[in-house]
C-alpha atoms as a PDB file:
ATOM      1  CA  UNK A   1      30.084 -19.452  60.323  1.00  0.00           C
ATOM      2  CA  UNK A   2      27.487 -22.079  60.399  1.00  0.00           C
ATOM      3  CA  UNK A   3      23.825 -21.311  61.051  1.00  0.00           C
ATOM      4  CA  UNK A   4      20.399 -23.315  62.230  1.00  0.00           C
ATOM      5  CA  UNK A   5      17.344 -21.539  59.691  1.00  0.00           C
ATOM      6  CA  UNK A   6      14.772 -22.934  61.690  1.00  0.00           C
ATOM      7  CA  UNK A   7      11.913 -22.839  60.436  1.00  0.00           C
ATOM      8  CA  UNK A   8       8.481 -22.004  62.770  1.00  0.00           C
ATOM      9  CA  UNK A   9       5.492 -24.221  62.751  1.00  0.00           C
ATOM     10  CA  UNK A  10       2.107 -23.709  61.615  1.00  0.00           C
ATOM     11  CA  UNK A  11      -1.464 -25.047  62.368  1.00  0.00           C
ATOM     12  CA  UNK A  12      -1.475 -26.826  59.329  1.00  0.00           C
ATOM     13  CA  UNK A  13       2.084 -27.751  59.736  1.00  0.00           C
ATOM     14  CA  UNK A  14       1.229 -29.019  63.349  1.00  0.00           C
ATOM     15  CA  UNK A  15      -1.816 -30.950  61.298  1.00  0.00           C
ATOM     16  CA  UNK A  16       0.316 -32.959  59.453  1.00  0.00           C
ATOM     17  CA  UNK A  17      -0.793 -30.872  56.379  1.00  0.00           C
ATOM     18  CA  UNK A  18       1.833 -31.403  53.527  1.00  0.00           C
ATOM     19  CA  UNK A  19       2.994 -28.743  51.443  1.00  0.00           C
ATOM     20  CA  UNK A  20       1.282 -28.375  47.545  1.00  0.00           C
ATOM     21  CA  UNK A  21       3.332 -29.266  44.662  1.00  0.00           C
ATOM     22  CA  UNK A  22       3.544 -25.471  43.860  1.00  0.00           C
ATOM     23  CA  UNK A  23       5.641 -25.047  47.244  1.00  0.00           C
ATOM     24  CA  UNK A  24       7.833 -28.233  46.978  1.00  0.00           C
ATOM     25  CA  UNK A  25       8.819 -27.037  43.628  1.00  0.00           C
ATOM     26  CA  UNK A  26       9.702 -23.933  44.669  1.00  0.00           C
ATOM     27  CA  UNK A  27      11.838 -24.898  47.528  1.00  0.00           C
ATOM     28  CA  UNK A  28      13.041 -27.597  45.707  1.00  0.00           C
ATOM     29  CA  UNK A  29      14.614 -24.310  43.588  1.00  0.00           C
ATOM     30  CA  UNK A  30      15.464 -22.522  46.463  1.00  0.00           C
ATOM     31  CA  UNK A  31      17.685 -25.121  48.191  1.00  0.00           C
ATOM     32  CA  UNK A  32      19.227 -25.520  44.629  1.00  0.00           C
ATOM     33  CA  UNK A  33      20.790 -22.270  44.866  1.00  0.00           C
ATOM     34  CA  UNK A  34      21.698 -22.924  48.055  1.00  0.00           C
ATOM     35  CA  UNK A  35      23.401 -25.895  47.203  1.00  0.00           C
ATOM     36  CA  UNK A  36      25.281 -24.226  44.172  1.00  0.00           C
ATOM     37  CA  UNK A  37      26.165 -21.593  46.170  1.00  0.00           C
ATOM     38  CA  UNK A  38      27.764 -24.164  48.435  1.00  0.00           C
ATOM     39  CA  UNK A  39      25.918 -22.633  51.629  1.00  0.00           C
ATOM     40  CA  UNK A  40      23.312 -25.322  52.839  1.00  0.00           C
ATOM     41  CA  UNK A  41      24.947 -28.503  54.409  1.00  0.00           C
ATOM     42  CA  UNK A  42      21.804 -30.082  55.444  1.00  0.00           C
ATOM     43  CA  UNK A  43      17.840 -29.235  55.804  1.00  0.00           C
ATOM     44  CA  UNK A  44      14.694 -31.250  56.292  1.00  0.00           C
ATOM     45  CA  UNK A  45      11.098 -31.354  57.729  1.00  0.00           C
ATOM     46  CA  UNK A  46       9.842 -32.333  60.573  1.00  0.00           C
ATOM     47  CA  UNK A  47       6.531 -34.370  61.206  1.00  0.00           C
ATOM     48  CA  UNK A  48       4.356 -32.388  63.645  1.00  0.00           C
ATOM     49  CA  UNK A  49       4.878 -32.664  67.334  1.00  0.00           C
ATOM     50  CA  UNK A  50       1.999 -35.079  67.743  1.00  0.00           C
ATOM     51  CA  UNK A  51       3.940 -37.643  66.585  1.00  0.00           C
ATOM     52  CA  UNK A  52       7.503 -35.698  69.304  1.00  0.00           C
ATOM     53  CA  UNK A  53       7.886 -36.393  72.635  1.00  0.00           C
ATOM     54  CA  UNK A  54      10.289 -34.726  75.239  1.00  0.00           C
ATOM     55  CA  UNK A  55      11.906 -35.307  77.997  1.00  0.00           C
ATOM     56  CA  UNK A  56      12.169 -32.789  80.861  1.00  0.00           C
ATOM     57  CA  UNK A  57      15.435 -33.402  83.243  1.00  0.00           C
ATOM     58  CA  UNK A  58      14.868 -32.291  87.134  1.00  0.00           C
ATOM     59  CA  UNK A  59      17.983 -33.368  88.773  1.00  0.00           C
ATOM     60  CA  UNK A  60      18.433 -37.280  88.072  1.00  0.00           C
ATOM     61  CA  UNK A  61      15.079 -37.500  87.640  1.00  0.00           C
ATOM     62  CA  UNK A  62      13.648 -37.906  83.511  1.00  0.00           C
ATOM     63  CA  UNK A  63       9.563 -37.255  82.634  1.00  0.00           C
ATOM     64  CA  UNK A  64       8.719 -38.175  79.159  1.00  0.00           C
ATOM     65  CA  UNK A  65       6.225 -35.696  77.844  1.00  0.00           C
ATOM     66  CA  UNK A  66       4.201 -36.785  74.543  1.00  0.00           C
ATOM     67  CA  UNK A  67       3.043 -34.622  71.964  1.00  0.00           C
ATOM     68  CA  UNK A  68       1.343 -32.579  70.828  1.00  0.00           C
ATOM     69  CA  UNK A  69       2.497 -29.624  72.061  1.00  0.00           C
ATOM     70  CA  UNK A  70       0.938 -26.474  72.660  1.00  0.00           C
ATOM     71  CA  UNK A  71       2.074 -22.742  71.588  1.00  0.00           C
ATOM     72  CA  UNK A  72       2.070 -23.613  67.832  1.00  0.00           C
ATOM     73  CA  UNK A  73       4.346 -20.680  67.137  1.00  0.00           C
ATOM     74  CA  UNK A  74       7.374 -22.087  69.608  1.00  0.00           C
ATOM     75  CA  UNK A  75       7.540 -25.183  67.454  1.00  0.00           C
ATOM     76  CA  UNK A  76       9.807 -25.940  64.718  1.00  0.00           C
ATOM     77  CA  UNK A  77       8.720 -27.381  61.586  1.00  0.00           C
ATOM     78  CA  UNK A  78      11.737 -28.290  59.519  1.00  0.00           C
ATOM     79  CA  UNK A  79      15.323 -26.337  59.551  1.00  0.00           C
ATOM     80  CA  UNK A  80      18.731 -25.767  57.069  1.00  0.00           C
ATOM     81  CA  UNK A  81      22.601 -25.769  58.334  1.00  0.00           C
ATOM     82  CA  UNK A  82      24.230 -23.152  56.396  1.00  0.00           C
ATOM     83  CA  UNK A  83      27.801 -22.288  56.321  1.00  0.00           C
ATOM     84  CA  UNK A  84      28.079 -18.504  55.298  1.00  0.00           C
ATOM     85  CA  UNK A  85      30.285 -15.367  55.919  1.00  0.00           C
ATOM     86  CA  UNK A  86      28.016 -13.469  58.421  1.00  0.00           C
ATOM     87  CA  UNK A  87      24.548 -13.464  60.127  1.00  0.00           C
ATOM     88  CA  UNK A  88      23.722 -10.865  57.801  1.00  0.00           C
ATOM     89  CA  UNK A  89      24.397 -13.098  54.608  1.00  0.00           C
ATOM     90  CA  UNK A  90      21.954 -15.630  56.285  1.00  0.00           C
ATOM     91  CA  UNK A  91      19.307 -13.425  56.468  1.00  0.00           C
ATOM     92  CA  UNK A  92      19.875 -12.536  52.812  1.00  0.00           C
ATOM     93  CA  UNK A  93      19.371 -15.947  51.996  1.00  0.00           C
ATOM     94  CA  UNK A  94      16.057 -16.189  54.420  1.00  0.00           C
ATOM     95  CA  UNK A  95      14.652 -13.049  52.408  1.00  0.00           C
ATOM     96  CA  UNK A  96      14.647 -14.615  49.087  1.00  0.00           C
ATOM     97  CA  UNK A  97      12.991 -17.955  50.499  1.00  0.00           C
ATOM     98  CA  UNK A  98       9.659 -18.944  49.598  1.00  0.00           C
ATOM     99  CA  UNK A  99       7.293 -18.697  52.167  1.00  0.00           C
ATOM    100  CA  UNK A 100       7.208 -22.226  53.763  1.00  0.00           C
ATOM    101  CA  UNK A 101       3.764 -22.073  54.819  1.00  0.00           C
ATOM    102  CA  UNK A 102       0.362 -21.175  52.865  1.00  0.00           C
ATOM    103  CA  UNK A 103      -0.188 -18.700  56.126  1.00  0.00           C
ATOM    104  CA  UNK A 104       2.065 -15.678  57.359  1.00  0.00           C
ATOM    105  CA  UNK A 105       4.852 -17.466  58.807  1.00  0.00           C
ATOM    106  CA  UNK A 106       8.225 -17.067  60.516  1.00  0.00           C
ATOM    107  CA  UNK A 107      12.114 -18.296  60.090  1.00  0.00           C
ATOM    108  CA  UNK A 108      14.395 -17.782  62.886  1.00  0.00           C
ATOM    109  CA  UNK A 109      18.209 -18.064  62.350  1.00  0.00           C
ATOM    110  CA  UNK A 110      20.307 -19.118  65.319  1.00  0.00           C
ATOM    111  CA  UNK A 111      24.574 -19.364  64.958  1.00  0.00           C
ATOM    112  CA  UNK A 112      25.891 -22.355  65.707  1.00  0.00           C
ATOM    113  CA  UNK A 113      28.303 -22.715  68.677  1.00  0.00           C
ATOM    114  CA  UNK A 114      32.164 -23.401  67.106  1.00  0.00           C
ATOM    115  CA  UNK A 115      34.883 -25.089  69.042  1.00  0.00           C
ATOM    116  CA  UNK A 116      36.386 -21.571  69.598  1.00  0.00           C
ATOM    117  CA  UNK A 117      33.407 -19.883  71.170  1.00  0.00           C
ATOM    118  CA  UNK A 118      33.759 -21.632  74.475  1.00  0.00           C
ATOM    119  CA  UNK A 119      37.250 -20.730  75.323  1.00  0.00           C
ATOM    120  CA  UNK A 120      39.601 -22.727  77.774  1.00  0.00           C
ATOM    121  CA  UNK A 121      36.857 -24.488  79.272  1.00  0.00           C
ATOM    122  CA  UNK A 122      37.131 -26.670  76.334  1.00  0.00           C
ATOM    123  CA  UNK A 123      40.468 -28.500  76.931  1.00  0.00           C
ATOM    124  CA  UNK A 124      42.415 -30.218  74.831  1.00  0.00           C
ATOM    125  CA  UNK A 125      41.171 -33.444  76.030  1.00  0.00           C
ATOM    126  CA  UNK A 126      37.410 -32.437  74.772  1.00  0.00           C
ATOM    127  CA  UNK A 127      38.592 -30.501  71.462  1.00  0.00           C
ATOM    128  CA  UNK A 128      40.152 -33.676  70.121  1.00  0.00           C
ATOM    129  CA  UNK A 129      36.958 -35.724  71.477  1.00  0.00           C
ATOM    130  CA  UNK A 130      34.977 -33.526  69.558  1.00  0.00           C
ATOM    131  CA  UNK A 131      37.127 -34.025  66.344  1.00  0.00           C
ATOM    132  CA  UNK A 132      37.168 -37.684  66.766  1.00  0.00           C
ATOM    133  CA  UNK A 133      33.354 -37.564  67.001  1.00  0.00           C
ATOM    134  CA  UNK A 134      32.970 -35.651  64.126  1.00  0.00           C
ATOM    135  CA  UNK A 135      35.361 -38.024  61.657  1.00  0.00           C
ATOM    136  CA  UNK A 136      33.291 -40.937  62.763  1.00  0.00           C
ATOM    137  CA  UNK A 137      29.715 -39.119  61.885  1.00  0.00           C
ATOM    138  CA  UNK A 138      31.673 -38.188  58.479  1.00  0.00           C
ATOM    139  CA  UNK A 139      32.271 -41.903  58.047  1.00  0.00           C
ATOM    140  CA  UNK A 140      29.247 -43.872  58.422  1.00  0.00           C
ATOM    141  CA  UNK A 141      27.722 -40.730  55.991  1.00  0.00           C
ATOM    142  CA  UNK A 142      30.246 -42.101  53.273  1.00  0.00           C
ATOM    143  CA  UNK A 143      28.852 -45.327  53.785  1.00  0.00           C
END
């Protein structure tokens, strides 16, 4: 099972505040295990939304939206992939992370969809799409 660790934003995370030396070496451990324990496939930070935009879709119609945004605590600051067992190994993992912020903060974990989980609706056709898609991405990372 794969899982999105998302992890929330802050108000010094949304002011561009960078983490201390003390915290990057500690994460720096953490995703080290993770690594070893063959669990993360990917994590990184994110710059704060000043620097986002979105676009909100009515119909056919697009509206670009730039940051910042408000509602601090809706905002992601950085995020992990993890491939583990169960939702409940994930949240092991979460426990014995460092806290990512200098303030109280908050990690959410969210599983991500598999091929399987959306049932006939996801033909043939689109299942060997999707594979195609993902050799390609696997390519140009070997590059």
């Amino acid at each position: 099972m794969r899982f999105m660790i998302i992890v929330k934003a802050s108000k010094d995370s949304e002011a561009g505040v960078m983490p201390d030396e003390k915290l990057l070496a500690a994460m720096g451990k953490f995703n080290e295990e993770l690594v070893k324990a063959g669990v993360m496939l990917a994590g990184e930070g994110l710059h704060p939304s000043s620097k986002g935009a979105r676009v909100r879709f009515s119909g056919a119609k697009r509206t670009v939206i730039d940051g910042p945004f408000a509602e601090t605590k809706e905002l992601v600051a950085g995020f992990w992939i993890w491939q583990v067992k169960s939702k409940q190994e994930a949240i092991e993992w979460v426990k014995r992370c460092p806290n990512p912020m200098r303030e109280d903060s908050e990690i959410e974990i969210r599983q991500v969809f598999e091929a399987e989980d959306f049932g006939a609706e996801f033909t043939p056709e689109l299942r060997e799409q999707e594979e195609r898609l993902r050799a390609q991405i696997a390519a140009k990372k070997k590059r």
